[in-house]
N, C-alpha and C. Protein backbone atom coordinates (compact mmCIF):
# COMPACT_ATOMS: atom_id res chain seq x y z
N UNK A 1 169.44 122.39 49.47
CA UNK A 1 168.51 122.24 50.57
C UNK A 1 169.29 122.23 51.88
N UNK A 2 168.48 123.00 52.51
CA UNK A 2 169.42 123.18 53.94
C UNK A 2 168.71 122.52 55.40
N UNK A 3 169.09 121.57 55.67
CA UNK A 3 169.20 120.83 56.98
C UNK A 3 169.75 121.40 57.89
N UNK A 4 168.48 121.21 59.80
CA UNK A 4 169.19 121.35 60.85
C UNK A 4 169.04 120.09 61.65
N UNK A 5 169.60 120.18 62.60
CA UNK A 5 169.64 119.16 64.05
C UNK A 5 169.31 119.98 65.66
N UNK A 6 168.56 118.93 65.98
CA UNK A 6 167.87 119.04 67.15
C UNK A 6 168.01 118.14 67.82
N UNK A 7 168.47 118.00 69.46
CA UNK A 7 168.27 116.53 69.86
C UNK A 7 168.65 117.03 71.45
N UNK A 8 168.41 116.40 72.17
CA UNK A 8 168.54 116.16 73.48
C UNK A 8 170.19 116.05 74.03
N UNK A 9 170.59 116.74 74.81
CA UNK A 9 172.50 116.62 75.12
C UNK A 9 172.72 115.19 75.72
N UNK A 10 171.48 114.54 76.20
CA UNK A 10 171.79 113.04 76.63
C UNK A 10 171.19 112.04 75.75
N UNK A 11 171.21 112.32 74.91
CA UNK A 11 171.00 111.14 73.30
C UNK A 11 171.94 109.65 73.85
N UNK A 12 170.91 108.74 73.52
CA UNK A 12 171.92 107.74 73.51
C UNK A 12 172.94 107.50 72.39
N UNK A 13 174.01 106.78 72.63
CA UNK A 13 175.18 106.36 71.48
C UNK A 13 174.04 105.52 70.37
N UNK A 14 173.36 104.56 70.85
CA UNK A 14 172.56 104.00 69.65
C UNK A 14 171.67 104.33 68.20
N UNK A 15 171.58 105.41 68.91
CA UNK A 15 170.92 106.64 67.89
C UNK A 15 172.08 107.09 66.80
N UNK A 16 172.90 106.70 66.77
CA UNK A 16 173.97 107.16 65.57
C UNK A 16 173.52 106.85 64.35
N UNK A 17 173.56 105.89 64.35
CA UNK A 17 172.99 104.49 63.12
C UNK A 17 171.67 105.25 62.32
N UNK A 18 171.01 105.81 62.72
CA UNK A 18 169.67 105.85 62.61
C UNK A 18 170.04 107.60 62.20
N UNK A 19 170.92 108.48 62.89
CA UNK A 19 171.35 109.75 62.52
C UNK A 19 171.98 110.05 60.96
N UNK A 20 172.62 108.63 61.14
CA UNK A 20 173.74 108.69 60.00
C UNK A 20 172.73 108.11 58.40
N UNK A 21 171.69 107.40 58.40
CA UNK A 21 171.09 106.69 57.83
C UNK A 21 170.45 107.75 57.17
N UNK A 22 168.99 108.66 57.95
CA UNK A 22 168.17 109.54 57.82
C UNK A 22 169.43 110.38 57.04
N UNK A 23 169.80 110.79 57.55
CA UNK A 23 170.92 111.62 56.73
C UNK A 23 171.69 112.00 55.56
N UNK A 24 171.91 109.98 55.07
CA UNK A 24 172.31 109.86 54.12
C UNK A 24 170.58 109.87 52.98
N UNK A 25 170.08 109.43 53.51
CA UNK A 25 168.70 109.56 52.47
C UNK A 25 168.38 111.15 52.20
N UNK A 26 168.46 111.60 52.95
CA UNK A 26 168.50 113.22 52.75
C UNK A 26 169.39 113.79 51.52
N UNK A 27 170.33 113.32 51.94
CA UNK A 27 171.29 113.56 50.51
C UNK A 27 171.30 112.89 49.20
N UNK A 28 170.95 111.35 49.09
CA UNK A 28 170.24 110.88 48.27
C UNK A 28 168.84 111.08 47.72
N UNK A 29 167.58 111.01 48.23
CA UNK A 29 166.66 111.28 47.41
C UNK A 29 166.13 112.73 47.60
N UNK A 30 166.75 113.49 48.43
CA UNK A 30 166.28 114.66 48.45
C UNK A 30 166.89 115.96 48.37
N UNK A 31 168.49 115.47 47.61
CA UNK A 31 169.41 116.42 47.31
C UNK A 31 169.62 117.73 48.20
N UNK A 32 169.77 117.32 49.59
CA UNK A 32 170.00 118.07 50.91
C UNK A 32 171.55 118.04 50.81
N UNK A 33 172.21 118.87 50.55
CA UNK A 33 173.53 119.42 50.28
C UNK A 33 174.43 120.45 52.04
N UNK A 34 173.28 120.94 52.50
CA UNK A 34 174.01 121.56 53.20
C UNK A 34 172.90 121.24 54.83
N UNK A 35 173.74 121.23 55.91
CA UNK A 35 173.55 121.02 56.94
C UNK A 35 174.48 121.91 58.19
N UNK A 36 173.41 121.99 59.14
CA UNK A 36 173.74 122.56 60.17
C UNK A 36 173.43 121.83 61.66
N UNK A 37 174.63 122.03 62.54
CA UNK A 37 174.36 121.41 64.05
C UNK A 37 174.78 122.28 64.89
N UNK A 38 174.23 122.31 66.15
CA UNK A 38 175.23 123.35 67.49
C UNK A 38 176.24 122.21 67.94
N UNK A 39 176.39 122.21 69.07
CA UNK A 39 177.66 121.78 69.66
C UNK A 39 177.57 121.78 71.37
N UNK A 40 176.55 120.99 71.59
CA UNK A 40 175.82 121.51 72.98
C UNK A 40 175.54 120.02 73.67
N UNK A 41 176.00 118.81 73.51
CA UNK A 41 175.63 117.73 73.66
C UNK A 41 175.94 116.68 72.60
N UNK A 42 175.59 115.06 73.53
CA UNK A 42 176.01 113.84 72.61
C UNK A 42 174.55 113.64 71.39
N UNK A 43 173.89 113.92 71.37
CA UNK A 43 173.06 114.79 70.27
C UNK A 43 173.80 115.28 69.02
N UNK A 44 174.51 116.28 69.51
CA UNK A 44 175.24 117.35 68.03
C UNK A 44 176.38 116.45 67.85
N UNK A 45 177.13 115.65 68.91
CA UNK A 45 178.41 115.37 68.49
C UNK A 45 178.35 114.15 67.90
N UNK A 46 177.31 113.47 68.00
CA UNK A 46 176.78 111.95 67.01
C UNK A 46 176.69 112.66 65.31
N UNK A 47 175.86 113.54 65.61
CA UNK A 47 175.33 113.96 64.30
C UNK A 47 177.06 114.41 63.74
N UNK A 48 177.50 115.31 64.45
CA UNK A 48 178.90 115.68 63.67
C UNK A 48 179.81 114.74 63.38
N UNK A 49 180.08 113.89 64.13
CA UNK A 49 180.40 112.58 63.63
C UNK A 49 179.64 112.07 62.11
N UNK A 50 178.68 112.05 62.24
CA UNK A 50 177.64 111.32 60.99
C UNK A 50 177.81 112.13 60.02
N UNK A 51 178.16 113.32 60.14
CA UNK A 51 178.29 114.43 58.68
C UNK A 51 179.87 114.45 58.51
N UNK A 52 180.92 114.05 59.05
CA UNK A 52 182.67 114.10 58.76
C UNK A 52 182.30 112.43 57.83
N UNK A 53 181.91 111.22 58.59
CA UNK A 53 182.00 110.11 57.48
C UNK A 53 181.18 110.51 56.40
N UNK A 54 180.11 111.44 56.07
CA UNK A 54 179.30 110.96 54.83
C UNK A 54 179.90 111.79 54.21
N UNK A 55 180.48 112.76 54.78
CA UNK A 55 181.30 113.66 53.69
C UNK A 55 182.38 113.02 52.41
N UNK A 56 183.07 112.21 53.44
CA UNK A 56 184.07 111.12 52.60
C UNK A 56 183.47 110.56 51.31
N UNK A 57 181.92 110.05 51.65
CA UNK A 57 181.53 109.80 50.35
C UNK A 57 180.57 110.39 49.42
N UNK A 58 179.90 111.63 50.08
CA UNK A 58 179.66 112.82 49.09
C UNK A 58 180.04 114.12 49.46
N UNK A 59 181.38 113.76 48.61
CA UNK A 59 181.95 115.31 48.83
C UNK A 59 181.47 116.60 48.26
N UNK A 60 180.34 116.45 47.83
CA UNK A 60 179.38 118.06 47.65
C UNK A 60 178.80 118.71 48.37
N UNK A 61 178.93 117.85 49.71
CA UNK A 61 177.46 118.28 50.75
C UNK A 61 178.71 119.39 51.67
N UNK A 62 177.73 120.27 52.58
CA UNK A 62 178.86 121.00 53.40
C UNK A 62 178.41 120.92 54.52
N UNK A 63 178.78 121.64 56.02
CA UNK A 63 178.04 121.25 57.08
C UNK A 63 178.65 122.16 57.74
N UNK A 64 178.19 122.59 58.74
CA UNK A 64 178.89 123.65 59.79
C UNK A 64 178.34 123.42 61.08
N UNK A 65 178.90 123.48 62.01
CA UNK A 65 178.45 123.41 63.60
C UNK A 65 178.48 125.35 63.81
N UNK A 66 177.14 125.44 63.98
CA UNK A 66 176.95 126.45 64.45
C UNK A 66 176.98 127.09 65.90
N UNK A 67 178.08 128.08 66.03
CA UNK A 67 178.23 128.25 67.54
C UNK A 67 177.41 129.46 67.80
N UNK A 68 177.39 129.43 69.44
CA UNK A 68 176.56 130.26 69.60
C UNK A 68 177.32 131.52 70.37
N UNK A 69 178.43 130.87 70.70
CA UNK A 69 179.47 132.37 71.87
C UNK A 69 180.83 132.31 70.32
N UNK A 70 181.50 133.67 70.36
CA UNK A 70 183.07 133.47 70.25
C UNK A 70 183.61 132.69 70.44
N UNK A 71 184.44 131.70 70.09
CA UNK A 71 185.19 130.74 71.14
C UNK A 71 186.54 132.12 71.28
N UNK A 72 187.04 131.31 72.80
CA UNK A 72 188.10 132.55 73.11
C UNK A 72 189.34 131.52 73.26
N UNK A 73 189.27 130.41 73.55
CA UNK A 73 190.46 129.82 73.59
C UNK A 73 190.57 128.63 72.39
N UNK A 74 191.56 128.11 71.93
CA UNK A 74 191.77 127.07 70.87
C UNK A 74 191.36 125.73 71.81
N UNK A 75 190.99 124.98 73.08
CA UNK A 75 191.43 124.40 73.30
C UNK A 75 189.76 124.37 73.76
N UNK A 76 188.62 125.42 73.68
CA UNK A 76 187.36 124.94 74.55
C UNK A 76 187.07 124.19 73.35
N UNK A 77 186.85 123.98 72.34
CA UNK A 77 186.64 123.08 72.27
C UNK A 77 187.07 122.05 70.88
N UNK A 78 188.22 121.07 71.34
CA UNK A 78 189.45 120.67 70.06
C UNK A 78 188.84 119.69 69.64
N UNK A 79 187.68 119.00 69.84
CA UNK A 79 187.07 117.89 68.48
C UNK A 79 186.49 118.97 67.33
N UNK A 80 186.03 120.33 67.12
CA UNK A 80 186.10 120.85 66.26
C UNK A 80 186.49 121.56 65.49
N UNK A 81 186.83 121.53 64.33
CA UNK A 81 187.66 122.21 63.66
C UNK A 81 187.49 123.59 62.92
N UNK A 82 188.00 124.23 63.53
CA UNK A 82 187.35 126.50 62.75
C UNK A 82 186.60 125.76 61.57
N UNK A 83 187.63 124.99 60.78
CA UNK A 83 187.19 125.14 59.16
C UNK A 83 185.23 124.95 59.56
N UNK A 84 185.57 124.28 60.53
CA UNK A 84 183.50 123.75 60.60
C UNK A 84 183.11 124.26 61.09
N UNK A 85 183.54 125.90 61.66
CA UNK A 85 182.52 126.08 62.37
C UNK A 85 181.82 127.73 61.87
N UNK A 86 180.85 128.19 62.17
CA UNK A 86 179.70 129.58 61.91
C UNK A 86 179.65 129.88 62.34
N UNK A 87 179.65 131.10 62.90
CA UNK A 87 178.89 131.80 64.03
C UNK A 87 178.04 133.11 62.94
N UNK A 88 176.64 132.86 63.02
CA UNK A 88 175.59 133.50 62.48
C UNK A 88 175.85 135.17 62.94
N UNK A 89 175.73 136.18 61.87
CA UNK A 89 176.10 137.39 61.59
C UNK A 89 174.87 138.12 62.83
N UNK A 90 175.28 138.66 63.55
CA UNK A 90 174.49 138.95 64.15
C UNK A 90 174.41 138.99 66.18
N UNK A 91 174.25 137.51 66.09
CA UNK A 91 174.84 136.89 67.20
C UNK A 91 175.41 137.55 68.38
N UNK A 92 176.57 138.07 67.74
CA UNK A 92 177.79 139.03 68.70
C UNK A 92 177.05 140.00 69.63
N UNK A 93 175.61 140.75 69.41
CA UNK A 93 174.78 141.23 70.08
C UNK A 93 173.93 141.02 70.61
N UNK A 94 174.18 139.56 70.93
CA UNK A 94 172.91 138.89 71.88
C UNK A 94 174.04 139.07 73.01
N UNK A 95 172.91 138.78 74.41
CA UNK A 95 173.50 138.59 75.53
C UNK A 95 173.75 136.98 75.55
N UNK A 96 174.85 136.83 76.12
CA UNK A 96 175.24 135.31 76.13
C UNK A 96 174.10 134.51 76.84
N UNK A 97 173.20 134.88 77.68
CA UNK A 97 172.52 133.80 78.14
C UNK A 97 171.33 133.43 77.46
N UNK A 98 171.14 134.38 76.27
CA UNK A 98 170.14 134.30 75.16
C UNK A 98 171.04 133.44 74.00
N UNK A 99 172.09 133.71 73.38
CA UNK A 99 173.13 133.19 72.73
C UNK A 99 172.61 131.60 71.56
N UNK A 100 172.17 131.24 73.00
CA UNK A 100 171.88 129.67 72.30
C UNK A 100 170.37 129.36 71.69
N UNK A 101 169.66 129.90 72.28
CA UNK A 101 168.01 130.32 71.77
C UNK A 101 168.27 130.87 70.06
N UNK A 102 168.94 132.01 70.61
CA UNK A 102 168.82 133.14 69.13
C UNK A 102 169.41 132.64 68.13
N UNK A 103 170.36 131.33 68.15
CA UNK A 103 171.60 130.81 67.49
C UNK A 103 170.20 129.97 66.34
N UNK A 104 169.76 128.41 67.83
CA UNK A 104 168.41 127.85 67.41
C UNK A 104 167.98 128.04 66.40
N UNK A 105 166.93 129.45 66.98
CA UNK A 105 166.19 130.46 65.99
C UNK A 105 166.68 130.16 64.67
N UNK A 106 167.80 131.06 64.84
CA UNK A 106 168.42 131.65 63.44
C UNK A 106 168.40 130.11 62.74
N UNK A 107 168.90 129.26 63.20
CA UNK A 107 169.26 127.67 62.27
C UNK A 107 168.18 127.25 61.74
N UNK A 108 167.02 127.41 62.63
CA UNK A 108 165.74 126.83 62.47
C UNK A 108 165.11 127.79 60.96
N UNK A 109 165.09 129.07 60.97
CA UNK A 109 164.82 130.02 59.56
C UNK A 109 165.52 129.71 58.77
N UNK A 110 166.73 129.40 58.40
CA UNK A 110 167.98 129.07 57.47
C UNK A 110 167.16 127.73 56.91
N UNK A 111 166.47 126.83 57.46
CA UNK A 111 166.42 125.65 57.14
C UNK A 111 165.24 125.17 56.47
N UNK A 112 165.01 124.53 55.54
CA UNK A 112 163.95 123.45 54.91
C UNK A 112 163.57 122.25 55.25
N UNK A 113 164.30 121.60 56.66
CA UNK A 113 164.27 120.06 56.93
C UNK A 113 164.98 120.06 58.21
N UNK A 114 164.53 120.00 59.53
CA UNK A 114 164.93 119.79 60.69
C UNK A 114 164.93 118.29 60.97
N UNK A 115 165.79 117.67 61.16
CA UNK A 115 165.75 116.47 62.00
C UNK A 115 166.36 116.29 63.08
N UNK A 116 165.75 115.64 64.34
CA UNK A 116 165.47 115.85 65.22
C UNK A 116 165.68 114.19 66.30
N UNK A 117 166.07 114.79 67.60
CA UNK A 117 165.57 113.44 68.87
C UNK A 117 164.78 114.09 69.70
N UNK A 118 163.85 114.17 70.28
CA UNK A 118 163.25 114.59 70.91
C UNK A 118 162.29 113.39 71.71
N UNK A 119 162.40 113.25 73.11
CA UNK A 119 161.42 111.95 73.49
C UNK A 119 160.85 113.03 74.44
N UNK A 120 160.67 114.01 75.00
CA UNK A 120 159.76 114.75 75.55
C UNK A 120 159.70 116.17 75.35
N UNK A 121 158.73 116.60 75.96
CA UNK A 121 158.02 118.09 75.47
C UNK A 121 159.08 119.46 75.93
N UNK A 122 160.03 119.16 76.98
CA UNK A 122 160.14 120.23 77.63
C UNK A 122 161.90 120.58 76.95
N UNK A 123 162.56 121.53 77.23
CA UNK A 123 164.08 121.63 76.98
C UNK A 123 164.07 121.88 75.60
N UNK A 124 165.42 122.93 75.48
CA UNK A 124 165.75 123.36 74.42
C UNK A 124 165.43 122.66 72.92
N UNK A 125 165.74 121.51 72.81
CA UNK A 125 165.13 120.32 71.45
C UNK A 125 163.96 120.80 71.28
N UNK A 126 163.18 120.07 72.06
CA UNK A 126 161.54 120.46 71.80
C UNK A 126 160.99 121.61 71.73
N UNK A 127 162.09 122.63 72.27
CA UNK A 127 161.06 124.52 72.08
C UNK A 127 161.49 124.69 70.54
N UNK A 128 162.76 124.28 70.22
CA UNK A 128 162.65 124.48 68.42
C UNK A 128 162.54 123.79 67.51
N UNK A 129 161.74 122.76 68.10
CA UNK A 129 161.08 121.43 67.01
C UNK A 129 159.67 122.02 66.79
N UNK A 130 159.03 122.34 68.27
CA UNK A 130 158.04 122.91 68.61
C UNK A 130 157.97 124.82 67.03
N UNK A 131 158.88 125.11 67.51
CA UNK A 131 158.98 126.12 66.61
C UNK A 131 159.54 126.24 65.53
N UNK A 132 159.89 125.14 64.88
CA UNK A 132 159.54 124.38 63.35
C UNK A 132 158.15 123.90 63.24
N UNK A 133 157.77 123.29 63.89
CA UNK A 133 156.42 122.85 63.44
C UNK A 133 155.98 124.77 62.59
N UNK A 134 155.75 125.46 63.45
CA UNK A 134 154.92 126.53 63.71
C UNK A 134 155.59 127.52 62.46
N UNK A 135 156.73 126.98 61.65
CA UNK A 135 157.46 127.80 60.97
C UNK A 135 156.57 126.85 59.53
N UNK A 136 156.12 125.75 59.97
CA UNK A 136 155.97 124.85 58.65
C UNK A 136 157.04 124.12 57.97
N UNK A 137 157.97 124.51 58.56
CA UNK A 137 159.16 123.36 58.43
C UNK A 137 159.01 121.87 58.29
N UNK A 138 159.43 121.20 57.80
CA UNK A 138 159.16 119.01 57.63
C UNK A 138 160.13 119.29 58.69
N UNK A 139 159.78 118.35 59.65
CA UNK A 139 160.14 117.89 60.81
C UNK A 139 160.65 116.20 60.84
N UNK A 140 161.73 116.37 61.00
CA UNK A 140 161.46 114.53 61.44
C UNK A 140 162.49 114.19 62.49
N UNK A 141 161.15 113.35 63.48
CA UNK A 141 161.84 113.01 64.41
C UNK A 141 162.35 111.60 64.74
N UNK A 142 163.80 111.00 64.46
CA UNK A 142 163.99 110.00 65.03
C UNK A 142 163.65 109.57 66.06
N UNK A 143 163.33 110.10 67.18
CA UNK A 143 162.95 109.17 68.36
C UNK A 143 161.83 108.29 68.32
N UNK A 144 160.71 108.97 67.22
CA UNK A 144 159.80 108.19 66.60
C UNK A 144 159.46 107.22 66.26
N UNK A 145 159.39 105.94 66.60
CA UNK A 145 159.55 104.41 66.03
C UNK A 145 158.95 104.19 65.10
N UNK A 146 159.64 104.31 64.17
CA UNK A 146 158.72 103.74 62.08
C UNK A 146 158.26 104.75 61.72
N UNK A 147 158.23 105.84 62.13
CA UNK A 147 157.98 106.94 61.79
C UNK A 147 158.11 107.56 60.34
N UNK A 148 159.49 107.59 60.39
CA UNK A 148 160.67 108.36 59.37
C UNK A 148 161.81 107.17 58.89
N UNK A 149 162.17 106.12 59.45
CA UNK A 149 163.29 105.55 59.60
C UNK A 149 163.73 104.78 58.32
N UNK A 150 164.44 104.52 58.14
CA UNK A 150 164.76 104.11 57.02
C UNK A 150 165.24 102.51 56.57
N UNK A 151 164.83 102.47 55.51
CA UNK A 151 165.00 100.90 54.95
C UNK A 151 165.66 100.57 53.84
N UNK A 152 166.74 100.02 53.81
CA UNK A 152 167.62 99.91 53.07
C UNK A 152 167.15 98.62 52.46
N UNK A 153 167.06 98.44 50.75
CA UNK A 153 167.15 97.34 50.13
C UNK A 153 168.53 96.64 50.16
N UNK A 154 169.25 95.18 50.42
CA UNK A 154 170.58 95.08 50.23
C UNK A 154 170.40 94.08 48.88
N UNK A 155 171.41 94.72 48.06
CA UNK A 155 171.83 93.89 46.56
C UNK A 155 172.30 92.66 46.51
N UNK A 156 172.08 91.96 45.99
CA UNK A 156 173.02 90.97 45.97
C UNK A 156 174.43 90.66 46.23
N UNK A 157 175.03 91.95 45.73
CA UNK A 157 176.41 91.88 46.17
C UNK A 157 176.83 92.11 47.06
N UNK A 158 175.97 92.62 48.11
CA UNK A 158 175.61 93.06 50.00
C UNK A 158 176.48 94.12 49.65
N UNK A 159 176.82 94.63 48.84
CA UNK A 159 177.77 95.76 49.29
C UNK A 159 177.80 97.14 48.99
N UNK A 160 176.43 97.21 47.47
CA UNK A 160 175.59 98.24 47.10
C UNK A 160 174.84 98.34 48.35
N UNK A 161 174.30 99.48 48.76
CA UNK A 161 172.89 100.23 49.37
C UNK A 161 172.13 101.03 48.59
N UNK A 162 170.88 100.73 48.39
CA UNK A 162 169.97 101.63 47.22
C UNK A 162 168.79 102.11 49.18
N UNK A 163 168.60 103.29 48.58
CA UNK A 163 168.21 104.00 49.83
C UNK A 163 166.46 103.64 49.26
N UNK A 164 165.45 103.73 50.71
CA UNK A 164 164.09 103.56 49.96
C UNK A 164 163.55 104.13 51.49
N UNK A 165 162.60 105.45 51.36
CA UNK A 165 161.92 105.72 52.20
C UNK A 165 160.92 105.10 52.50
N UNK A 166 159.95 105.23 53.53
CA UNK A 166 158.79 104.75 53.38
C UNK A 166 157.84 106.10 53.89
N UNK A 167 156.51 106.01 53.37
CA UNK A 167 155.54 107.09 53.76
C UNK A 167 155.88 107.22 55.31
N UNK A 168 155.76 108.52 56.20
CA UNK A 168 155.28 108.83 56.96
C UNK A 168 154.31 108.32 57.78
N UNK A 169 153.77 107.72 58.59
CA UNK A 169 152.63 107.23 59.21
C UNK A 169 151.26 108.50 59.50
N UNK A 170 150.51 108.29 59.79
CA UNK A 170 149.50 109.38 59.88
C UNK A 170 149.97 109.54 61.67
């Protein structure tokens, strides 16, 4: 199952917790193995953060930051690593100021499960949350309060986590 990310480039830091959580339930009860992010904001770079630790502890899942230009120098941008990164077949014939739309697009078709920050209607997040909905894509948006979020039972031994969704709200 293939996961994307959506979120706003001014995400708060607090939203990690809640990135990293949704995330891991994804991979637990819903055997979501592979994931995708751009690289366009503290949005993608929370989430890429949240997919290098869960990797450590399920090393089956894969993940790629999907770019949207060539990179031309080693140095635009050194928190990521080639090994992580995609650039979608195709791409190379967009005009760069389309680049990041068409990239979107493409992530948004690749995918079965978008999750998402989105706290308003307008900007890049919301035109391809907006166009997941419209694809029929499951959408979920953290910014959502109780929405989607997740609830962890703790064991006795506080040191197990057994993951437990809860319904959706209407």
């Amino acid at each position: 199952m293939i996961c994307s990310f959506f979120g706003h480039k001014d995400t708060p830091p607090s939203v990690f917790m809640t990135i990293k959580e949704v995330t891991e339930q994804l991979i637990v009860l819903k055997k979501a193995d592979c994931f995708m992010v751009g690289n366009q904001g503290a949005f993608d770079n929370m989430v890429l953060k949240a997919l290098r630790e869960l990797k450590t502890e399920y090393p089956h899942i894969r993940y790629n930051v999907v770019l949207a230009y060539m990179p031309f120098h080693n140095h635009e941008n050194e928190s990521i690593k080639f090994t992580e990164t995609l650039l979608p077949e195709g791409i190379e014939t967009v005009p760069k100021r389309f680049a990041i739309s068409w990239r979107n697009r493409w992530m948004v078709q690749q995918s079965q499960i978008i999750i998402c920050y989105v706290t308003h209607s307008w900007g890049g997040a919301a035109q391809f949350v907006d166009y997941a909905h419209r694809q029929r894509k499951e959408v979920i948006n953290i910014a959502e309060k109780g929405k989607h979020h997740s609830i962890f039972i703790i064991k006795n031994d506080m040191q197990k986590k057994e993951p437990f969704l809860t319904a959706p709200s209407s």
